[in-house]
PDB file of N, CA and C in Angstrom:
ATOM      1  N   UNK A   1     116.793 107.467 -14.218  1.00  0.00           N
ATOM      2  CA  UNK A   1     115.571 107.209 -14.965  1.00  0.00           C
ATOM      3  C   UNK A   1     114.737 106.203 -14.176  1.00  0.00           C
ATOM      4  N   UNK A   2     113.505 106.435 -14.623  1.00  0.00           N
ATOM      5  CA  UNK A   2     112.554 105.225 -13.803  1.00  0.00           C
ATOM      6  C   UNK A   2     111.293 104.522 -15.098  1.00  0.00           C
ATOM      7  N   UNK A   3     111.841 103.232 -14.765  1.00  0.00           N
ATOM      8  CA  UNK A   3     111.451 101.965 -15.738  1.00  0.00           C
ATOM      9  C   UNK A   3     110.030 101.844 -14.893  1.00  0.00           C
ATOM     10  N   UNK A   4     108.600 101.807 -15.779  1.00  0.00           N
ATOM     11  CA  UNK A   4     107.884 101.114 -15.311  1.00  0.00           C
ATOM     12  C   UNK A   4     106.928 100.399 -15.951  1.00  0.00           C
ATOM     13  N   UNK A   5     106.784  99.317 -15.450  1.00  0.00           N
ATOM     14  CA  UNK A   5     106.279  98.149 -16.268  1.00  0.00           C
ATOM     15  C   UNK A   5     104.873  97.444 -15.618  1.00  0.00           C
ATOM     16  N   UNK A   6     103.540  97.437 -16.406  1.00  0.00           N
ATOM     17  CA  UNK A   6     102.826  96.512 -15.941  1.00  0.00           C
ATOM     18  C   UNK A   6     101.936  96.204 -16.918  1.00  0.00           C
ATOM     19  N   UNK A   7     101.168  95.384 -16.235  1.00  0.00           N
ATOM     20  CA  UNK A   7      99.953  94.948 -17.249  1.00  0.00           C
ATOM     21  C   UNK A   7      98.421  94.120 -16.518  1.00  0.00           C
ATOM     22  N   UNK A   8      97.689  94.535 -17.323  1.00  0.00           N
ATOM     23  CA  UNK A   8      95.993  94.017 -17.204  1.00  0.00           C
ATOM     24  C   UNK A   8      95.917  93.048 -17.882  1.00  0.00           C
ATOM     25  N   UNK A   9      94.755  92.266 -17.283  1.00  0.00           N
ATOM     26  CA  UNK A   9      94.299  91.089 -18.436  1.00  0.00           C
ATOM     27  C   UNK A   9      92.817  92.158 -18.693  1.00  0.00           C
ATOM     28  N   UNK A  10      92.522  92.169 -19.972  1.00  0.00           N
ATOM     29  CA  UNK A  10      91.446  92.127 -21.400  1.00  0.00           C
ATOM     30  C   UNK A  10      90.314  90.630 -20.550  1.00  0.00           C
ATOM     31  N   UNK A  11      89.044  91.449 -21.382  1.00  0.00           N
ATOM     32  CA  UNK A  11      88.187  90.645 -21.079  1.00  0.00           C
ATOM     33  C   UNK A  11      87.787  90.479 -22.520  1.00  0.00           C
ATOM     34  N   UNK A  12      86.699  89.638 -23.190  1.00  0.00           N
ATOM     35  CA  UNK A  12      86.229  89.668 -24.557  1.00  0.00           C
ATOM     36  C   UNK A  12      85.402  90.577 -24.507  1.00  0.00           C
ATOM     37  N   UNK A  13      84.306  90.814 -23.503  1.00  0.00           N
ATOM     38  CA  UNK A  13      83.163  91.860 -23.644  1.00  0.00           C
ATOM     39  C   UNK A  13      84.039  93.465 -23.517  1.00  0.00           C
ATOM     40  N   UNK A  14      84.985  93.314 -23.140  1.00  0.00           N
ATOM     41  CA  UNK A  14      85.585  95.044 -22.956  1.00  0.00           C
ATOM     42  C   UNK A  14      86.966  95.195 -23.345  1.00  0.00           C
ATOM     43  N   UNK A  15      87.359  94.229 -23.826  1.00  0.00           N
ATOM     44  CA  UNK A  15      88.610  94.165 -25.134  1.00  0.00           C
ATOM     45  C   UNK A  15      89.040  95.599 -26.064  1.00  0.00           C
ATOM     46  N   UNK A  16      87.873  96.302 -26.970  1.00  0.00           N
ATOM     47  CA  UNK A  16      88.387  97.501 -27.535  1.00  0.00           C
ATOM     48  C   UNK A  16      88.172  98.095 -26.680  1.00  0.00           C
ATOM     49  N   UNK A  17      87.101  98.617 -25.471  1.00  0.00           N
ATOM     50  CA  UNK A  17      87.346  99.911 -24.531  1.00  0.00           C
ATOM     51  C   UNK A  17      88.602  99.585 -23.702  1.00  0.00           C
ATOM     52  N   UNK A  18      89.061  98.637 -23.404  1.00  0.00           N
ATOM     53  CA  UNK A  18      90.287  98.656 -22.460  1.00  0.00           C
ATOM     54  C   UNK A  18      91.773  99.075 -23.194  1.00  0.00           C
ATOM     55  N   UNK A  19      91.764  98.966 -24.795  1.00  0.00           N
ATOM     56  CA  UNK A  19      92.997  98.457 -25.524  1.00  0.00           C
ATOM     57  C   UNK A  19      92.523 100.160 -25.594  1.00  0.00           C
ATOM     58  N   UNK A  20      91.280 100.347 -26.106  1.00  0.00           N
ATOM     59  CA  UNK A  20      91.317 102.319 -26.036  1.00  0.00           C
ATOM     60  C   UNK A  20      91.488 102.950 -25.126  1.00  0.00           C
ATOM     61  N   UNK A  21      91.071 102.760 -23.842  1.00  0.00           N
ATOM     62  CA  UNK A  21      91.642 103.171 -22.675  1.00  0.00           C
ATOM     63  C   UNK A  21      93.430 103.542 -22.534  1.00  0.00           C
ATOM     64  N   UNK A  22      94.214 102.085 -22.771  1.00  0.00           N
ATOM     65  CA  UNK A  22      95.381 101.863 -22.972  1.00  0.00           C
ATOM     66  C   UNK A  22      96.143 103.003 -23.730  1.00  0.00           C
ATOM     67  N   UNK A  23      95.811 102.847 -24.703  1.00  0.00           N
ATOM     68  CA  UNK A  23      96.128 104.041 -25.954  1.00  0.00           C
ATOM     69  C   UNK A  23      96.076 105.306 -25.659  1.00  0.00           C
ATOM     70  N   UNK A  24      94.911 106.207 -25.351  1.00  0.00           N
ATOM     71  CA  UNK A  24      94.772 107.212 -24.761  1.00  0.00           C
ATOM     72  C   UNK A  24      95.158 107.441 -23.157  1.00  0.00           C
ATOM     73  N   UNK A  25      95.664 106.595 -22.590  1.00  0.00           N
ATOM     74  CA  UNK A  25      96.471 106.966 -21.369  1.00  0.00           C
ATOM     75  C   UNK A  25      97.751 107.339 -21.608  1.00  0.00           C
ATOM     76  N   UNK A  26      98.197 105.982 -22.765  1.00  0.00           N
ATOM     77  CA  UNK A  26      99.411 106.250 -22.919  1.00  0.00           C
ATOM     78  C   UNK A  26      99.990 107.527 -23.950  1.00  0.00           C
ATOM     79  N   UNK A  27      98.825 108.191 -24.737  1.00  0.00           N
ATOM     80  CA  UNK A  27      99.221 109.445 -25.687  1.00  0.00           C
ATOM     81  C   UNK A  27      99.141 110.545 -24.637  1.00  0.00           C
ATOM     82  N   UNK A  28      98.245 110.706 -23.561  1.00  0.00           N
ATOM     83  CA  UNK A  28      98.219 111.892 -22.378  1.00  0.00           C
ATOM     84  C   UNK A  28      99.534 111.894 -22.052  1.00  0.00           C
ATOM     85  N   UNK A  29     100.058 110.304 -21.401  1.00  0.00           N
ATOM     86  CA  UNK A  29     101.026 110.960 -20.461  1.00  0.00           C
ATOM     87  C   UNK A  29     102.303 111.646 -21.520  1.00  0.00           C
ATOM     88  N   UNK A  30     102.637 110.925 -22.464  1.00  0.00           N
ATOM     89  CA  UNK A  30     103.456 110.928 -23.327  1.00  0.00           C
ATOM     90  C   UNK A  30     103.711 113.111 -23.184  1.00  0.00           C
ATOM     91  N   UNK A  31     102.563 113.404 -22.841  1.00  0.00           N
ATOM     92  CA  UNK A  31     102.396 114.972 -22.860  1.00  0.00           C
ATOM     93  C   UNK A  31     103.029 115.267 -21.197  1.00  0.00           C
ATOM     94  N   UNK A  32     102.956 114.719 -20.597  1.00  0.00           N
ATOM     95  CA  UNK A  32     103.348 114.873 -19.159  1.00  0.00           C
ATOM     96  C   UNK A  32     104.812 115.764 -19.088  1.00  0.00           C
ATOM     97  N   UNK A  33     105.043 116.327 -18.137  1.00  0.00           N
ATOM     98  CA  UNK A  33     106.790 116.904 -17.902  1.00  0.00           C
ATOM     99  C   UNK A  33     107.501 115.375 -17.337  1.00  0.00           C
ATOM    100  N   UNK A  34     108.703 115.408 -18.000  1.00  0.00           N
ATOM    101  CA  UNK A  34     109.239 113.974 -17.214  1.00  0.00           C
ATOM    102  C   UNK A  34     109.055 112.833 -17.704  1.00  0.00           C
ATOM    103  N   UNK A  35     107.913 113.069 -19.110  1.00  0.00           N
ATOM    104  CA  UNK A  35     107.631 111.585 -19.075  1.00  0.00           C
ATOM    105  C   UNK A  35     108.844 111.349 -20.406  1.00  0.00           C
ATOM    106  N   UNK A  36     109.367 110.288 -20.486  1.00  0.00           N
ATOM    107  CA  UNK A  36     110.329 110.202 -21.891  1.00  0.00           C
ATOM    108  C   UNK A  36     110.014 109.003 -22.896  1.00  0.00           C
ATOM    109  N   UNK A  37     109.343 108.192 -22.383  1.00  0.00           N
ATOM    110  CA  UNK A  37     108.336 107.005 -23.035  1.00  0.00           C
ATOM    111  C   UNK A  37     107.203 106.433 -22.206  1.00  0.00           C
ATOM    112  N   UNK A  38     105.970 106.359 -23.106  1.00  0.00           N
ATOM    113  CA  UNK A  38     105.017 105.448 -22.110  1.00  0.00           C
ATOM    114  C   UNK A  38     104.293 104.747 -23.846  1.00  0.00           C
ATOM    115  N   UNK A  39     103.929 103.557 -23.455  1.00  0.00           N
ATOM    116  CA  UNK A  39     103.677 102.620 -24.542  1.00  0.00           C
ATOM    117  C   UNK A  39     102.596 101.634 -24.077  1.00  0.00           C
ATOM    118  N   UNK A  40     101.248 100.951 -24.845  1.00  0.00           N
ATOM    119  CA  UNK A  40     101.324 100.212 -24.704  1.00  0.00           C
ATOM    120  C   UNK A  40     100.923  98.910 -25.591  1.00  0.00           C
ATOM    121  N   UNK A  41     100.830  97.852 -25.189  1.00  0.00           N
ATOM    122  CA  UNK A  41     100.964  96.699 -25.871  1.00  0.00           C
ATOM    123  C   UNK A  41     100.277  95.593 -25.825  1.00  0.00           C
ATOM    124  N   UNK A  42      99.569  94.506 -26.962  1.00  0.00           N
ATOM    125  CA  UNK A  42      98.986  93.409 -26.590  1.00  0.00           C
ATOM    126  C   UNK A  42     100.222  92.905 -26.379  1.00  0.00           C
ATOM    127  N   UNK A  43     100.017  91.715 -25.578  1.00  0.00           N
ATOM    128  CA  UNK A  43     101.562  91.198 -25.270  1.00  0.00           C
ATOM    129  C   UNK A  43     100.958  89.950 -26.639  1.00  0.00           C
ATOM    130  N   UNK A  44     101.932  89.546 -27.349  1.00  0.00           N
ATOM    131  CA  UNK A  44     101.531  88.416 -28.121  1.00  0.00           C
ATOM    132  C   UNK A  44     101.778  86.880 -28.180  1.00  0.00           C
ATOM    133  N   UNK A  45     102.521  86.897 -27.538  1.00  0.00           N
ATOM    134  CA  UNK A  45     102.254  85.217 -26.438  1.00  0.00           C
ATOM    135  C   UNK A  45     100.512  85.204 -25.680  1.00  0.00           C
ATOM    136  N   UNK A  46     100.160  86.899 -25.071  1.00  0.00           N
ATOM    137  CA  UNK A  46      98.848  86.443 -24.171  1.00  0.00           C
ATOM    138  C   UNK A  46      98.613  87.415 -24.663  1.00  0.00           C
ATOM    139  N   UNK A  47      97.500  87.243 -25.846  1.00  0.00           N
ATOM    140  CA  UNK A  47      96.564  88.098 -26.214  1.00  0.00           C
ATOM    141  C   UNK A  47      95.568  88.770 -25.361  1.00  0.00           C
ATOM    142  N   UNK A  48      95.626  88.832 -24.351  1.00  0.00           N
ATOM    143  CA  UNK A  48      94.568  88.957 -23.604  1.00  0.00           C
ATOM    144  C   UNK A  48      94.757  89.650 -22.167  1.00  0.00           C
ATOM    145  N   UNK A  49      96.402  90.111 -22.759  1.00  0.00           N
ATOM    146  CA  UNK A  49      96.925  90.859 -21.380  1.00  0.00           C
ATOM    147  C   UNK A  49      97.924  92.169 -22.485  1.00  0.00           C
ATOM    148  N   UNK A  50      96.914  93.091 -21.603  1.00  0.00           N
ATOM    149  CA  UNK A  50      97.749  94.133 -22.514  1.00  0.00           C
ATOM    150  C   UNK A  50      98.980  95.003 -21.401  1.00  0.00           C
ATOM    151  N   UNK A  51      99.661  95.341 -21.989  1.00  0.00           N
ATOM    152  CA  UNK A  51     101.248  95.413 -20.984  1.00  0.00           C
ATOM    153  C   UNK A  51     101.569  96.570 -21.094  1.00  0.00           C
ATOM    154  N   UNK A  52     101.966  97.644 -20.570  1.00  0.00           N
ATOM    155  CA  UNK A  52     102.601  98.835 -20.821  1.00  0.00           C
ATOM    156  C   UNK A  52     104.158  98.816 -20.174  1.00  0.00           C
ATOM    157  N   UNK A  53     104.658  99.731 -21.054  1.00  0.00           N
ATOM    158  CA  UNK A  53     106.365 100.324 -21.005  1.00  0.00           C
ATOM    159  C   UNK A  53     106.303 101.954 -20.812  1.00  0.00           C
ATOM    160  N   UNK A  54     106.603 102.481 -19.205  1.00  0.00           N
ATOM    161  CA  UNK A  54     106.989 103.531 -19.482  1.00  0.00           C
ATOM    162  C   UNK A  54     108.446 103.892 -18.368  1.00  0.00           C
ATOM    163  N   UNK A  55     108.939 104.896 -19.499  1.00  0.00           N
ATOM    164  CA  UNK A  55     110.495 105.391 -18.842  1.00  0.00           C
ATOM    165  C   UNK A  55     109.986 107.229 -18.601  1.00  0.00           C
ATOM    166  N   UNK A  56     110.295 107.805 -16.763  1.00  0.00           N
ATOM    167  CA  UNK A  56     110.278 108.832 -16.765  1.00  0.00           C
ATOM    168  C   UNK A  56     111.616 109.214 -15.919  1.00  0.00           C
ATOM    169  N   UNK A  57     111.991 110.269 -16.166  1.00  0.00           N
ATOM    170  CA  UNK A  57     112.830 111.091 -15.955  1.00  0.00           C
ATOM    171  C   UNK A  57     113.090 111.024 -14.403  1.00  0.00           C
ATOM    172  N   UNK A  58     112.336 111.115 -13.586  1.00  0.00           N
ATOM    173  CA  UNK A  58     112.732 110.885 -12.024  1.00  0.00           C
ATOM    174  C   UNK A  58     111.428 110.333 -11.165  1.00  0.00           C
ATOM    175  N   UNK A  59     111.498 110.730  -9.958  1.00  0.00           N
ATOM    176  CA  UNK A  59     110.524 109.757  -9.032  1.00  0.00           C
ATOM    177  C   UNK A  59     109.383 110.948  -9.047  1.00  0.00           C
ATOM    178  N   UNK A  60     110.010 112.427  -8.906  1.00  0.00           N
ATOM    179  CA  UNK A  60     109.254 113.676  -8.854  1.00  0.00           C
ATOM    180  C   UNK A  60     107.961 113.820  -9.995  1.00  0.00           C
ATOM    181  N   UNK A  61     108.676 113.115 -11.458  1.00  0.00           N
ATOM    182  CA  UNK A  61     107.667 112.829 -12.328  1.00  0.00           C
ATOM    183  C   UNK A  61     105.982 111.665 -12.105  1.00  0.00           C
ATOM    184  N   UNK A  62     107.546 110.651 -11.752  1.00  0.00           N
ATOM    185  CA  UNK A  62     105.893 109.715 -11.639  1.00  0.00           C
ATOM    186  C   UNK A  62     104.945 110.320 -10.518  1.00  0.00           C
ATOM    187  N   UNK A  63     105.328 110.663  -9.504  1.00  0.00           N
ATOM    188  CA  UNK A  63     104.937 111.181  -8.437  1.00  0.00           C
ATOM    189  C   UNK A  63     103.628 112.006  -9.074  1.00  0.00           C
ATOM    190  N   UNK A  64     103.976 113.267  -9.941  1.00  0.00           N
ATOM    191  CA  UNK A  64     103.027 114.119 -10.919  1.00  0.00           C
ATOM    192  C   UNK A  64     102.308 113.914 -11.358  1.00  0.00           C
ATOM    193  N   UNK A  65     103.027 112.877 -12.204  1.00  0.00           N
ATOM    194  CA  UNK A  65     101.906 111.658 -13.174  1.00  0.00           C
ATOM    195  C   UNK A  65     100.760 111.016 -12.422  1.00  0.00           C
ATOM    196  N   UNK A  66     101.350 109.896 -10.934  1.00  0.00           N
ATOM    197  CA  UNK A  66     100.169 109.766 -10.676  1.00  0.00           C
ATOM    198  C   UNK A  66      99.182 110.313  -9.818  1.00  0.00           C
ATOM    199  N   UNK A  67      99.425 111.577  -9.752  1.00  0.00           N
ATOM    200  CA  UNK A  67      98.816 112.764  -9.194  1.00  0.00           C
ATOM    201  C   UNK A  67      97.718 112.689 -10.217  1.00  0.00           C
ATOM    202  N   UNK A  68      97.826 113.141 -11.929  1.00  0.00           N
ATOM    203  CA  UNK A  68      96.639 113.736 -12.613  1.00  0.00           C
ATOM    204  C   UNK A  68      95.947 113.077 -12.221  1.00  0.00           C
ATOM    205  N   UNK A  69      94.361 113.597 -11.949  1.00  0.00           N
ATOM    206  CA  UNK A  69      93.365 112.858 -11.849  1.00  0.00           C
ATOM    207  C   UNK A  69      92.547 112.243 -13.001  1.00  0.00           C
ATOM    208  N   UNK A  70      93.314 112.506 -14.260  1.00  0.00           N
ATOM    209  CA  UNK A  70      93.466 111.390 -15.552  1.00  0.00           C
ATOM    210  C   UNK A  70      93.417 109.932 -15.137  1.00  0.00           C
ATOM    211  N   UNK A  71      95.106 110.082 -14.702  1.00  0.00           N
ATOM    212  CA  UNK A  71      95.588 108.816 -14.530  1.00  0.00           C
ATOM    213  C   UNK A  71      94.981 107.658 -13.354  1.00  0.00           C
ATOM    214  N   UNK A  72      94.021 108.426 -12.304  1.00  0.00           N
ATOM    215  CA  UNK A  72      93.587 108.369 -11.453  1.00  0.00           C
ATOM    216  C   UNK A  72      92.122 107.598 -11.782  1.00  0.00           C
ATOM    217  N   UNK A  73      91.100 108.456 -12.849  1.00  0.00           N
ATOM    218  CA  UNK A  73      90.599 107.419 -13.474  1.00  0.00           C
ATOM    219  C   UNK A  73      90.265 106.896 -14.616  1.00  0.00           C
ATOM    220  N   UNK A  74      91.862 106.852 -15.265  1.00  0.00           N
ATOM    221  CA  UNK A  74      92.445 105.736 -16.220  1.00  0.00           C
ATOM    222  C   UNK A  74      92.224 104.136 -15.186  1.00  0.00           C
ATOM    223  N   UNK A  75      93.037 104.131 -13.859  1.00  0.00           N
ATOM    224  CA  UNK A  75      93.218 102.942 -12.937  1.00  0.00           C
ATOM    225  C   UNK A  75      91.454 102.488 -12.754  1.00  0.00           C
ATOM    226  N   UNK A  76      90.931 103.255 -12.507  1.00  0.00           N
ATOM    227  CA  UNK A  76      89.930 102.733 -11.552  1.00  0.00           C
ATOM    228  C   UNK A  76      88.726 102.429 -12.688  1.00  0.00           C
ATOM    229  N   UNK A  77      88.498 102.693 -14.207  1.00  0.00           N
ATOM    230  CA  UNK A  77      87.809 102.498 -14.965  1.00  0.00           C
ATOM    231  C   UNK A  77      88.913 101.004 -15.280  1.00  0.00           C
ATOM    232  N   UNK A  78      89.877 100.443 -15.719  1.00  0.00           N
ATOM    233  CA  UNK A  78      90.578  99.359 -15.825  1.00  0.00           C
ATOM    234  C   UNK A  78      90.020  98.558 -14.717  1.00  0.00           C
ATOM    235  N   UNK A  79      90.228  99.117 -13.746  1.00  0.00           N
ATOM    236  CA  UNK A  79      90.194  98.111 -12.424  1.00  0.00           C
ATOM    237  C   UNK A  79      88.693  97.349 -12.860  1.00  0.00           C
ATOM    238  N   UNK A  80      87.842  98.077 -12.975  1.00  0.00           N
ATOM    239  CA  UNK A  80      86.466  98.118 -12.942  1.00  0.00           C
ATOM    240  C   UNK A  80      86.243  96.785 -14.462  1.00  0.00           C
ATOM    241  N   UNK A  81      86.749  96.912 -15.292  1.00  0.00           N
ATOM    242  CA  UNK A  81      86.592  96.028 -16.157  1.00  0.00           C
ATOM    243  C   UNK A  81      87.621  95.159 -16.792  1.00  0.00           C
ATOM    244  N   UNK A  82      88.755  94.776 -15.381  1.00  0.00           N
ATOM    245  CA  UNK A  82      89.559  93.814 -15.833  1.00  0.00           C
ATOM    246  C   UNK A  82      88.734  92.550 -14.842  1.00  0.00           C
ATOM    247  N   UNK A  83      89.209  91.278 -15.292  1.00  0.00           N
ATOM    248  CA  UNK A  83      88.702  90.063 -13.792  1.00  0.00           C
ATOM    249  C   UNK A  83      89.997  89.718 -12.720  1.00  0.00           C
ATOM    250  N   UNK A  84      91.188  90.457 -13.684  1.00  0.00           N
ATOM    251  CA  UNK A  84      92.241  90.350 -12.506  1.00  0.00           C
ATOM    252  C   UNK A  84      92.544  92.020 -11.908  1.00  0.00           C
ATOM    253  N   UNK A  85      93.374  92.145 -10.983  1.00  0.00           N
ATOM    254  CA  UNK A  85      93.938  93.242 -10.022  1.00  0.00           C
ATOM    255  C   UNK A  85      95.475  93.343 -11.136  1.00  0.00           C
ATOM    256  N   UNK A  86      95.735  94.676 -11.994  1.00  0.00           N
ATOM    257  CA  UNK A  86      96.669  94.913 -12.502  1.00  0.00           C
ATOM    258  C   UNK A  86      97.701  94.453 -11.756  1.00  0.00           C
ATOM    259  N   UNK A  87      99.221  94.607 -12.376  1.00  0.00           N
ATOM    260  CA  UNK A  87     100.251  94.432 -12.230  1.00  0.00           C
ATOM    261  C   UNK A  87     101.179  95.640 -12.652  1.00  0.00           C
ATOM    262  N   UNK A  88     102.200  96.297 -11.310  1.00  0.00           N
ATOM    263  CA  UNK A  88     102.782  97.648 -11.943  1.00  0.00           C
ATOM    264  C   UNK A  88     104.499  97.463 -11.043  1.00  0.00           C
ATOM    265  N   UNK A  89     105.468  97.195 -11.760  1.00  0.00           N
ATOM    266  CA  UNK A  89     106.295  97.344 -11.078  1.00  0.00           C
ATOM    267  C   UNK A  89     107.190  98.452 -11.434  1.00  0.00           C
ATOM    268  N   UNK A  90     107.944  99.127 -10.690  1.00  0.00           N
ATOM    269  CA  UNK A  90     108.667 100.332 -10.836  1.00  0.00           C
ATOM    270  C   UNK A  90     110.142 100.396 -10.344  1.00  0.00           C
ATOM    271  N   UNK A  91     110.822 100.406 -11.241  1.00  0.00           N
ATOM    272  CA  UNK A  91     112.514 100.350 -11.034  1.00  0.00           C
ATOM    273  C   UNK A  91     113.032 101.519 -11.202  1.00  0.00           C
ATOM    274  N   UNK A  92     114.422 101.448 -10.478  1.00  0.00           N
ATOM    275  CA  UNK A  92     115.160 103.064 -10.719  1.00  0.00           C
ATOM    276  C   UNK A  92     116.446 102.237 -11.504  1.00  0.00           C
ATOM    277  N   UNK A  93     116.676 102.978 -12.797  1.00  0.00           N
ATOM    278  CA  UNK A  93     117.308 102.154 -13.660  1.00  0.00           C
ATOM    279  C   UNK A  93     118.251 102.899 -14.415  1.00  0.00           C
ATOM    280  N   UNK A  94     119.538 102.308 -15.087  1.00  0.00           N
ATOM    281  CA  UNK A  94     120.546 102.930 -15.618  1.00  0.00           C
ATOM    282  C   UNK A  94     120.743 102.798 -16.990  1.00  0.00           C
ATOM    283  N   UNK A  95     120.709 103.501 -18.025  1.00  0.00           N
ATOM    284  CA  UNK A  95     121.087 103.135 -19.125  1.00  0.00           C
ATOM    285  C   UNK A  95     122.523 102.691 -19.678  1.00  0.00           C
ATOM    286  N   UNK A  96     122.778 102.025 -19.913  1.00  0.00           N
ATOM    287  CA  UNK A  96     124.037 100.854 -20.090  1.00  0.00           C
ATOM    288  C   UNK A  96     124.098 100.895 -21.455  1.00  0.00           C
ATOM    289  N   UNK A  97     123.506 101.527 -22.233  1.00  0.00           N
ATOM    290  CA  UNK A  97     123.544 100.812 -23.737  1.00  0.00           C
ATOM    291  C   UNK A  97     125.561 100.862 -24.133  1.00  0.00           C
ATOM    292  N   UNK A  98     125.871 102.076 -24.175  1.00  0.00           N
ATOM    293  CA  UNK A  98     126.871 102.648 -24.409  1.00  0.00           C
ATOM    294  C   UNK A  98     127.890 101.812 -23.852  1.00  0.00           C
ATOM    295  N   UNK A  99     127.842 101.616 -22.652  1.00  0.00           N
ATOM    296  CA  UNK A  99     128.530 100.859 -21.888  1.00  0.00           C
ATOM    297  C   UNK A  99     129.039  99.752 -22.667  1.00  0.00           C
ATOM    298  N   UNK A 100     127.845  98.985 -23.163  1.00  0.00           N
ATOM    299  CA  UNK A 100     127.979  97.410 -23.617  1.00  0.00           C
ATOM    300  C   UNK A 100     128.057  97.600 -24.792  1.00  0.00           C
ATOM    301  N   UNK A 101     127.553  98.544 -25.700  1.00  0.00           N
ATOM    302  CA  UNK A 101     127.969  98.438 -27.346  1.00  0.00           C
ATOM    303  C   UNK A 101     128.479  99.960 -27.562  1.00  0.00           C
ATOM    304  N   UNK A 102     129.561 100.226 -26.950  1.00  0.00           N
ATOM    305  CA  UNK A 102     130.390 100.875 -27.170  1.00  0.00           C
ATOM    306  C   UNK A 102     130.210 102.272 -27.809  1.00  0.00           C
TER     307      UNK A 102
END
């Protein structure tokens, strides 16, 4: 599986188009092949940085994913109205639950 995690900072003037942006990226991909969660989130310690959670199925997926030219400009409309340069990190990851609670 592949964990990926990042987040934007929110501006006040573009606060609901970015948190709508957010939302509707994350209900597309949710439609994607491969994708098995994508989420996202005000973080609530920093109101003002909204964070996404997504888990896909292999590297071949994200690969797909960030192929659509959706997702392509999902980034570059964000880019355009955040004041910072996002944050996206991407892990290849194991599920353990079972492992540890039996």
């Amino acid at each position: 599986m592949i964990l990926i995690t990042g987040h934007v900072i929110l501006t006040p003037e573009h606060r609901e188009r970015m948190i709508a942006l957010g939302a509707e990226h994350s209900a597309r991909s949710r439609s994607e092949p491969g994708c098995l969660a994508h989420n996202c989130h005000v973080d609530v310690e920093n109101p003002d940085r909204l964070v996404f959670v997504e888990e896909w199925a292999d590297l071949a997926a994200v690969r797909a994913h960030f192929a659509v030219p959706a997702s392509g400009a999902f980034v570059a409309e964000m880019r355009a109205l955040s004041p910072q340069p996002s944050v996206i990190r991407i892990y290849a990851a194991e599920d353990v639950t079972a492992k540890l609670m039996g």
